[in-house]
N, C-alpha and C. Protein backbone atom coordinates (compact mmCIF):
# COMPACT_ATOMS: atom_id res chain seq x y z
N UNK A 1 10.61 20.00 5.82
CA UNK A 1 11.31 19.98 4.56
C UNK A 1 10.38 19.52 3.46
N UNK A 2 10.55 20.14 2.43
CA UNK A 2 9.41 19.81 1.05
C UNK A 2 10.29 18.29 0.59
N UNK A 3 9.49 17.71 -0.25
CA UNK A 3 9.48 16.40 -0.72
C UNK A 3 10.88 16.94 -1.84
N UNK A 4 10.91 17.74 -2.57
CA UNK A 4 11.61 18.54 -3.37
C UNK A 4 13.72 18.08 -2.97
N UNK A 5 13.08 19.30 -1.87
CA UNK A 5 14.22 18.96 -1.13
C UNK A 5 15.07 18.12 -0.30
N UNK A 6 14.48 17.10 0.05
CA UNK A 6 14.52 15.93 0.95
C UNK A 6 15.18 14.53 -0.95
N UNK A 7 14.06 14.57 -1.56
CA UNK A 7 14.72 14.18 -2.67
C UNK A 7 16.05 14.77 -3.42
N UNK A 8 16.47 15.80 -3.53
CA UNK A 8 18.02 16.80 -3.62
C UNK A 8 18.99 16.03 -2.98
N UNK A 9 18.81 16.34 -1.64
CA UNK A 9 19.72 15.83 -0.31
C UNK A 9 20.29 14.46 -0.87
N UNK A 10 19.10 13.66 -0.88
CA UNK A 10 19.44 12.04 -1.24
C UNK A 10 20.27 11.84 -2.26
N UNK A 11 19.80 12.74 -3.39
CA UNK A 11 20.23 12.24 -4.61
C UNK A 11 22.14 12.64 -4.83
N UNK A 12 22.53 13.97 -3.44
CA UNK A 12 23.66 14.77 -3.70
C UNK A 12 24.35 13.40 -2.41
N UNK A 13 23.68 13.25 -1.35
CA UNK A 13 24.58 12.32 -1.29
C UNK A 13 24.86 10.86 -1.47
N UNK A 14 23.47 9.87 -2.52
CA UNK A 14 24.19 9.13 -3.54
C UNK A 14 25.21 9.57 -3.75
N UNK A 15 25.21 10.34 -4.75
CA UNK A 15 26.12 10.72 -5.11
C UNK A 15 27.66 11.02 -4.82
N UNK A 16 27.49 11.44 -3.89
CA UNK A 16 28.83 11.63 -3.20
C UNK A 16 29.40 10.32 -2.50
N UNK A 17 28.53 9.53 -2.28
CA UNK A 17 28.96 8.04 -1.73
C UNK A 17 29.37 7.38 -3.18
N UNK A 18 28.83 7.35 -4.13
CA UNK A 18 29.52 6.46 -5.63
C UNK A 18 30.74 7.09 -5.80
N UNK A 19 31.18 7.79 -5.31
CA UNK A 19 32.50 8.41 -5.64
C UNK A 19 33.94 7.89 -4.65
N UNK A 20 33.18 7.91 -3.40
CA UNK A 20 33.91 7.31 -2.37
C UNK A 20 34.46 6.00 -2.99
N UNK A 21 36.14 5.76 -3.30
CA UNK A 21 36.65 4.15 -3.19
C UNK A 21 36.03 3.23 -2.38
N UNK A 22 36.14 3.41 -1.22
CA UNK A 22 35.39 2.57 -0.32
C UNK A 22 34.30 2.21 -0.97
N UNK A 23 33.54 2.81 -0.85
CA UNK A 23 31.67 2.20 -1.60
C UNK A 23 32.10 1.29 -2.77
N UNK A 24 32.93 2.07 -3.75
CA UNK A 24 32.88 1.07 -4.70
C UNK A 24 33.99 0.07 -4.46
N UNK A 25 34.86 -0.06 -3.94
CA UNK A 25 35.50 -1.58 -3.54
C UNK A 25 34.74 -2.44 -2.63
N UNK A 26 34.01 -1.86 -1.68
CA UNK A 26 32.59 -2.87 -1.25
C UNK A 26 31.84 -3.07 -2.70
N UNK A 27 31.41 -2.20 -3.29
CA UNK A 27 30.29 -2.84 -4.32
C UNK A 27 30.59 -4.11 -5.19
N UNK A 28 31.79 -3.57 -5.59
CA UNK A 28 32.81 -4.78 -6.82
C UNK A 28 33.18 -6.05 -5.52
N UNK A 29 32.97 -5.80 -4.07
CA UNK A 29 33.40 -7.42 -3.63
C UNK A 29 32.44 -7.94 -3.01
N UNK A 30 31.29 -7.37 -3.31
CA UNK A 30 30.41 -7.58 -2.65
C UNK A 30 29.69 -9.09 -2.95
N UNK A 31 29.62 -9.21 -4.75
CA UNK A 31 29.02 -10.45 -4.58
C UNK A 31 29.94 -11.79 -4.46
N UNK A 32 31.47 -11.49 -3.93
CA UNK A 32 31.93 -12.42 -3.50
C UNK A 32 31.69 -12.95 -1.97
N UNK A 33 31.24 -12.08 -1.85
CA UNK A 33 30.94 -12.43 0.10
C UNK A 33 29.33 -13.14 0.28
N UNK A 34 28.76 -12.99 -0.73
CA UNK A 34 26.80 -13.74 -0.52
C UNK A 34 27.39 -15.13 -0.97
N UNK A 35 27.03 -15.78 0.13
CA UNK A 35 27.07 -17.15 0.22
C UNK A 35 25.82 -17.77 -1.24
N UNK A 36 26.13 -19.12 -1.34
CA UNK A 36 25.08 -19.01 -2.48
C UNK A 36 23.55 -19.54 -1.66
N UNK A 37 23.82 -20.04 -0.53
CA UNK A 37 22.56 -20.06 0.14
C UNK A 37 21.81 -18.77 -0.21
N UNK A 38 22.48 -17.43 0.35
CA UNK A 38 21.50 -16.62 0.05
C UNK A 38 21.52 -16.06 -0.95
N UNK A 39 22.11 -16.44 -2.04
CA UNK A 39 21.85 -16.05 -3.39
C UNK A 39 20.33 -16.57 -4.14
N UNK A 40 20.54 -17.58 -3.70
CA UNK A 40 19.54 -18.62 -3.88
C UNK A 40 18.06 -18.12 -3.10
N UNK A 41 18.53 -17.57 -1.69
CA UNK A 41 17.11 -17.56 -1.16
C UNK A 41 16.85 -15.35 -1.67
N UNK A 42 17.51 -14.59 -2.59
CA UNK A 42 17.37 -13.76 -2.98
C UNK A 42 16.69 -13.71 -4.28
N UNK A 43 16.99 -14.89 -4.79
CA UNK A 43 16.62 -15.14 -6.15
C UNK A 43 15.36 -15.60 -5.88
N UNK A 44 14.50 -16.20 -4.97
CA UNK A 44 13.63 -17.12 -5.01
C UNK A 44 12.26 -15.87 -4.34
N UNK A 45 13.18 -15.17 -3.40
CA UNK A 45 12.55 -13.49 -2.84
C UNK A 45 12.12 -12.90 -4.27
N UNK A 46 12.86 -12.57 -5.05
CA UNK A 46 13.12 -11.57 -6.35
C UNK A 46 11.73 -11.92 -7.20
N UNK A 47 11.83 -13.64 -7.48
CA UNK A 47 10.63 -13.95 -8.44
C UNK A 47 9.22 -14.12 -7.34
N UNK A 48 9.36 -14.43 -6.08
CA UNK A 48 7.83 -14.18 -5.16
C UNK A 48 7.37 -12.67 -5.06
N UNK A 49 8.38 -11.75 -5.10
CA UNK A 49 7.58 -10.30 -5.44
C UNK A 49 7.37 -9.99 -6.54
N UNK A 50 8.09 -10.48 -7.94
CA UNK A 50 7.44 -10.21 -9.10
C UNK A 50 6.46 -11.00 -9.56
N UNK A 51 6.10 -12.38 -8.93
CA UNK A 51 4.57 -12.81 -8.80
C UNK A 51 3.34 -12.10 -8.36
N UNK A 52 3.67 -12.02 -6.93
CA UNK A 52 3.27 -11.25 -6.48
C UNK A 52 2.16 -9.67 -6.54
N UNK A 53 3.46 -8.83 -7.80
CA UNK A 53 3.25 -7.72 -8.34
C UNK A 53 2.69 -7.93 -9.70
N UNK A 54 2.54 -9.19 -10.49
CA UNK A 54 1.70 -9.79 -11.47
C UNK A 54 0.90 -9.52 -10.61
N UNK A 55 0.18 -10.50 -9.85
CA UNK A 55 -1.52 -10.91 -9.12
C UNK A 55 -2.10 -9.71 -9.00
N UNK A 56 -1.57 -8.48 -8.71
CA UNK A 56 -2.24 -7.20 -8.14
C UNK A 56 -2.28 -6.52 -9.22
N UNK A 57 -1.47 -6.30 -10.46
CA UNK A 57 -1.55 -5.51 -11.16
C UNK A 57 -3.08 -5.99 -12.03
N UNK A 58 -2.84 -7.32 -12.63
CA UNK A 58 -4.21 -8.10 -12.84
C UNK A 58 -4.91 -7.98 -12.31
N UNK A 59 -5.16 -7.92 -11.19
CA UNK A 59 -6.47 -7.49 -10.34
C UNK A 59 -7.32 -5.64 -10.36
N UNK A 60 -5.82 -4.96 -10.77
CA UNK A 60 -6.01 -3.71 -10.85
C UNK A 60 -6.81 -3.82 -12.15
N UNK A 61 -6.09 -3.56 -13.48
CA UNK A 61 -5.56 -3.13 -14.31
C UNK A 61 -6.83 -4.62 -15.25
N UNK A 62 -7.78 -4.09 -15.83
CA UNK A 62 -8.61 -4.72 -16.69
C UNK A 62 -7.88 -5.36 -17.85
N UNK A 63 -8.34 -6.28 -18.25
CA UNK A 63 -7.03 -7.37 -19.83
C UNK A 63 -7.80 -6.28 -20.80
N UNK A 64 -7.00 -6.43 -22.13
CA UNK A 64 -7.30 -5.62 -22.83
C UNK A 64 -7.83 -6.62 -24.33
N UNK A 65 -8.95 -6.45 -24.59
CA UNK A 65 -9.47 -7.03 -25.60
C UNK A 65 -8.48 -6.88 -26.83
N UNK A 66 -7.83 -6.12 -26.96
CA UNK A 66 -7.10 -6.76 -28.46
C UNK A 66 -5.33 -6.92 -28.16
N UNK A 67 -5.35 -7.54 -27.13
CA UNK A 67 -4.07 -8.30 -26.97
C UNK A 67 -4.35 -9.61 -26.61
């Protein structure tokens, strides 16, 4: 299957799952069920990969003399 099509598929059945009640009465109760332990240890995940993705991009990506 081309990349093309394999991306289609996905996107038709997103799609068709946001429509489903189900999906979205899980989605809307969903953040009543995350304990705040792991809210807490999602939040703490969230900012170690956007550190993370700082250090590398800096490492990539040269500073720019007139900023």
């Amino acid at each position: 299957m081309s990349a093309i099509r394999v991306a289609k598929t996905v996107a038709i059945l997103a799609l068709a799952a946001s429509r489903s009640p189900l999906v979205r009465s899980a989605i809307k109760a969903a953040p009543l069920l995350v304990s705040e332990d792991r809210k807490l240890a999602a939040f703490e995940a969230t900012k170690r990969a956007a550190r993370k993705a700082g250090e590398l991009t800096a490492r990539v990506v040269p500073p720019n003399r007139y900023f």
